[in-house]
Protein backbone atom coordinates (compact mmCIF):
# COMPACT_ATOMS: atom_id res chain seq x y z
CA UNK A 1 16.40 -21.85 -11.63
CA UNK A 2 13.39 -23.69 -9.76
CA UNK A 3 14.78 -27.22 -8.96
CA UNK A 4 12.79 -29.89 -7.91
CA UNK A 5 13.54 -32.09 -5.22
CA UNK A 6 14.96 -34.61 -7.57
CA UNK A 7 17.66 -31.95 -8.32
CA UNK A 8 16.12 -31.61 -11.97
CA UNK A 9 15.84 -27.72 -12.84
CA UNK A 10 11.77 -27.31 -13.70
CA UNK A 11 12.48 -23.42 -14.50
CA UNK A 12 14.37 -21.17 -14.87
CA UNK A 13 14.08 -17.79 -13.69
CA UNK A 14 14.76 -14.65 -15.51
CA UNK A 15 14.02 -11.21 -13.45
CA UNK A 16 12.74 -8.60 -15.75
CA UNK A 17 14.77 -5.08 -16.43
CA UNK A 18 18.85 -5.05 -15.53
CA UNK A 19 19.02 -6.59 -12.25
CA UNK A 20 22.20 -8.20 -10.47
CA UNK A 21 22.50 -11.74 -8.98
CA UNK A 22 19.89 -13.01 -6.04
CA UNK A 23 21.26 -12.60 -2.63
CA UNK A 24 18.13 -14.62 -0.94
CA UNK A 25 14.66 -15.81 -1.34
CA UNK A 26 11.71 -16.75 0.53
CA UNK A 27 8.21 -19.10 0.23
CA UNK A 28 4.84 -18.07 1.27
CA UNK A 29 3.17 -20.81 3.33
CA UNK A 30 1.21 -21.93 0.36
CA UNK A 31 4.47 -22.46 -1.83
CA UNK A 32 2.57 -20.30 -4.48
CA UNK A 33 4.16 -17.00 -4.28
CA UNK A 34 8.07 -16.20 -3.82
CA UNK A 35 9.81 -13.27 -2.68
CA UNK A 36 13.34 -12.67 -4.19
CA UNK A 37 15.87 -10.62 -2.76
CA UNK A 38 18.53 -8.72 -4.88
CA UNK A 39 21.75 -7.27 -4.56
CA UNK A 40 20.64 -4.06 -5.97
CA UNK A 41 18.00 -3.30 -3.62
CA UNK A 42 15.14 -4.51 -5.27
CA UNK A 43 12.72 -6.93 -3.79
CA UNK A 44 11.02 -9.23 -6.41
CA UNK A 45 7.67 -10.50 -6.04
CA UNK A 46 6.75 -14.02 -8.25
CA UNK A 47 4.09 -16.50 -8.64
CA UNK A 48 4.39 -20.13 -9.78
CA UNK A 49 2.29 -21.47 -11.10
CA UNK A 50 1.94 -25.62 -11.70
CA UNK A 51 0.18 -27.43 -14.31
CA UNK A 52 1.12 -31.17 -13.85
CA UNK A 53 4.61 -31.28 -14.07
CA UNK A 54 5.00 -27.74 -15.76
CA UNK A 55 5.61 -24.86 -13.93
CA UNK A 56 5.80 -21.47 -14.61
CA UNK A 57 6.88 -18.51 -12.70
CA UNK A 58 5.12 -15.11 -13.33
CA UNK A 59 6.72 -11.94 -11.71
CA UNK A 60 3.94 -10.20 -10.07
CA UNK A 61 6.10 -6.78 -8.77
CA UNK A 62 9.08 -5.36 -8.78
CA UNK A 63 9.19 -3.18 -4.59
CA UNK A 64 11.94 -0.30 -4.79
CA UNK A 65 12.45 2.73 -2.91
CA UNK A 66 12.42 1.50 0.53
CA UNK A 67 15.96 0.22 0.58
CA UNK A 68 18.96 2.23 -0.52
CA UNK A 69 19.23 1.28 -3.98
CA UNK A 70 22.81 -0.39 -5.05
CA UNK A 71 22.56 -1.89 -1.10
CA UNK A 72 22.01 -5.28 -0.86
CA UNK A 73 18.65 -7.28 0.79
CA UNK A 74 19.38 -9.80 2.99
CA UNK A 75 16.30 -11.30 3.04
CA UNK A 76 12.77 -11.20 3.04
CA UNK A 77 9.60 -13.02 4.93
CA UNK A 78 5.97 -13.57 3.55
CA UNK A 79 3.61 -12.59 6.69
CA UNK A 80 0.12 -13.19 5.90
CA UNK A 81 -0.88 -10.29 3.33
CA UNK A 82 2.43 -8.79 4.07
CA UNK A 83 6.32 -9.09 2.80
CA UNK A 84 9.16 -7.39 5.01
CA UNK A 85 12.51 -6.96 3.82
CA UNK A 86 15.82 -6.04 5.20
CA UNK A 87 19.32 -5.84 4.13
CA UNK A 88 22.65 -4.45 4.71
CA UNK A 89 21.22 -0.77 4.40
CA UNK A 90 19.53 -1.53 8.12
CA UNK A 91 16.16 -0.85 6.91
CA UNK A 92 13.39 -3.27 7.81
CA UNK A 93 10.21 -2.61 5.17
CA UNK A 94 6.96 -3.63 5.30
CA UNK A 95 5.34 -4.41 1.80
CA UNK A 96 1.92 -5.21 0.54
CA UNK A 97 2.70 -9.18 -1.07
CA UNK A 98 0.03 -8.49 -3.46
CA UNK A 99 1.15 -5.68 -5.15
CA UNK A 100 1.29 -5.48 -8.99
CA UNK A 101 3.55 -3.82 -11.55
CA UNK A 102 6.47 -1.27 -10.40
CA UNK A 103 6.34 -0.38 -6.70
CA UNK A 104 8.42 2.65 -5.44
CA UNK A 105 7.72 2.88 -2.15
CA UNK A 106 6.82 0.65 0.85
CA UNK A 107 3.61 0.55 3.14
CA UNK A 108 6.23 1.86 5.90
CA UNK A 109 9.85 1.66 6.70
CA UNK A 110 9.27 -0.18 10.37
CA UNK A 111 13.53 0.84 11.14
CA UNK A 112 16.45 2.62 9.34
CA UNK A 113 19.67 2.79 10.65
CA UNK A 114 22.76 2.29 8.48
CA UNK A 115 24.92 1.75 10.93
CA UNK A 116 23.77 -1.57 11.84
CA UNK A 117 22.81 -4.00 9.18
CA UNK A 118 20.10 -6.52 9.64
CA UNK A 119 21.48 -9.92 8.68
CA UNK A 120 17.92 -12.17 9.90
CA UNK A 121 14.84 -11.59 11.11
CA UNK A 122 12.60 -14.02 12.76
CA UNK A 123 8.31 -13.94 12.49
CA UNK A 124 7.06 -15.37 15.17
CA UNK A 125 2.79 -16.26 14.11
């Protein structure tokens, strides 16, 4: 659900196709586009939308195939143009944030290594 700062729930949120529970989520620097992270290894791509005091949220994308699918995202962080991800499978991926539709693989995998999990990552502009 969107809430407002009020507390009030504006929207709720329903991911499309047989997805598990959010694990994290993350704003663009417009507050227009958000980036949600799942436990299943998908990354999910939205865009709200206001009209007065409606809103509604659109999913743009659906980004799989550069985590481990079934391993959960930690997070994710809007960089300009660009989304990376990361998550428990110690990948770090680099996605286009205006991609459309079902998206199978990332621009590039920046780092893979499952033996260490990437809990945070920090963008410094």
């Amino acid at each position: 659900r969107l809430i407002n700062g009020r507390g009030i729930c504006v929207s709720p949120i329903t991911l499309p196709g047989n997805y598990s529970h959010f694990t994290s989520f993350s704003w663009d620097l417009a507050g227009k586009h958000l980036a949600i992270c799942v436990s299943s290894g998908a990354l999910v791509l939205l865009s709200i939308e206001l009209n007065g005091s409606s809103v509604k949220p659109r999913c743009n994308a659906v980004l799989n195939g550069g985590h481990i699918q079934g391993r959960p995202l930690f997070g994710a962080a809007f960089c300009d143009e660009l989304v990376l991800s990361w998550g428990v499978d110690g990948r770090l991926c680099l996605w286009d944030s205006k991609s459309n539709g079902n998206v199978v693989a990332p621009i590039s995998i920046l780092l893979a290594n499952p033996a260490y999990p990437l809990f945070t990552v920090d963008i410094f502009h």
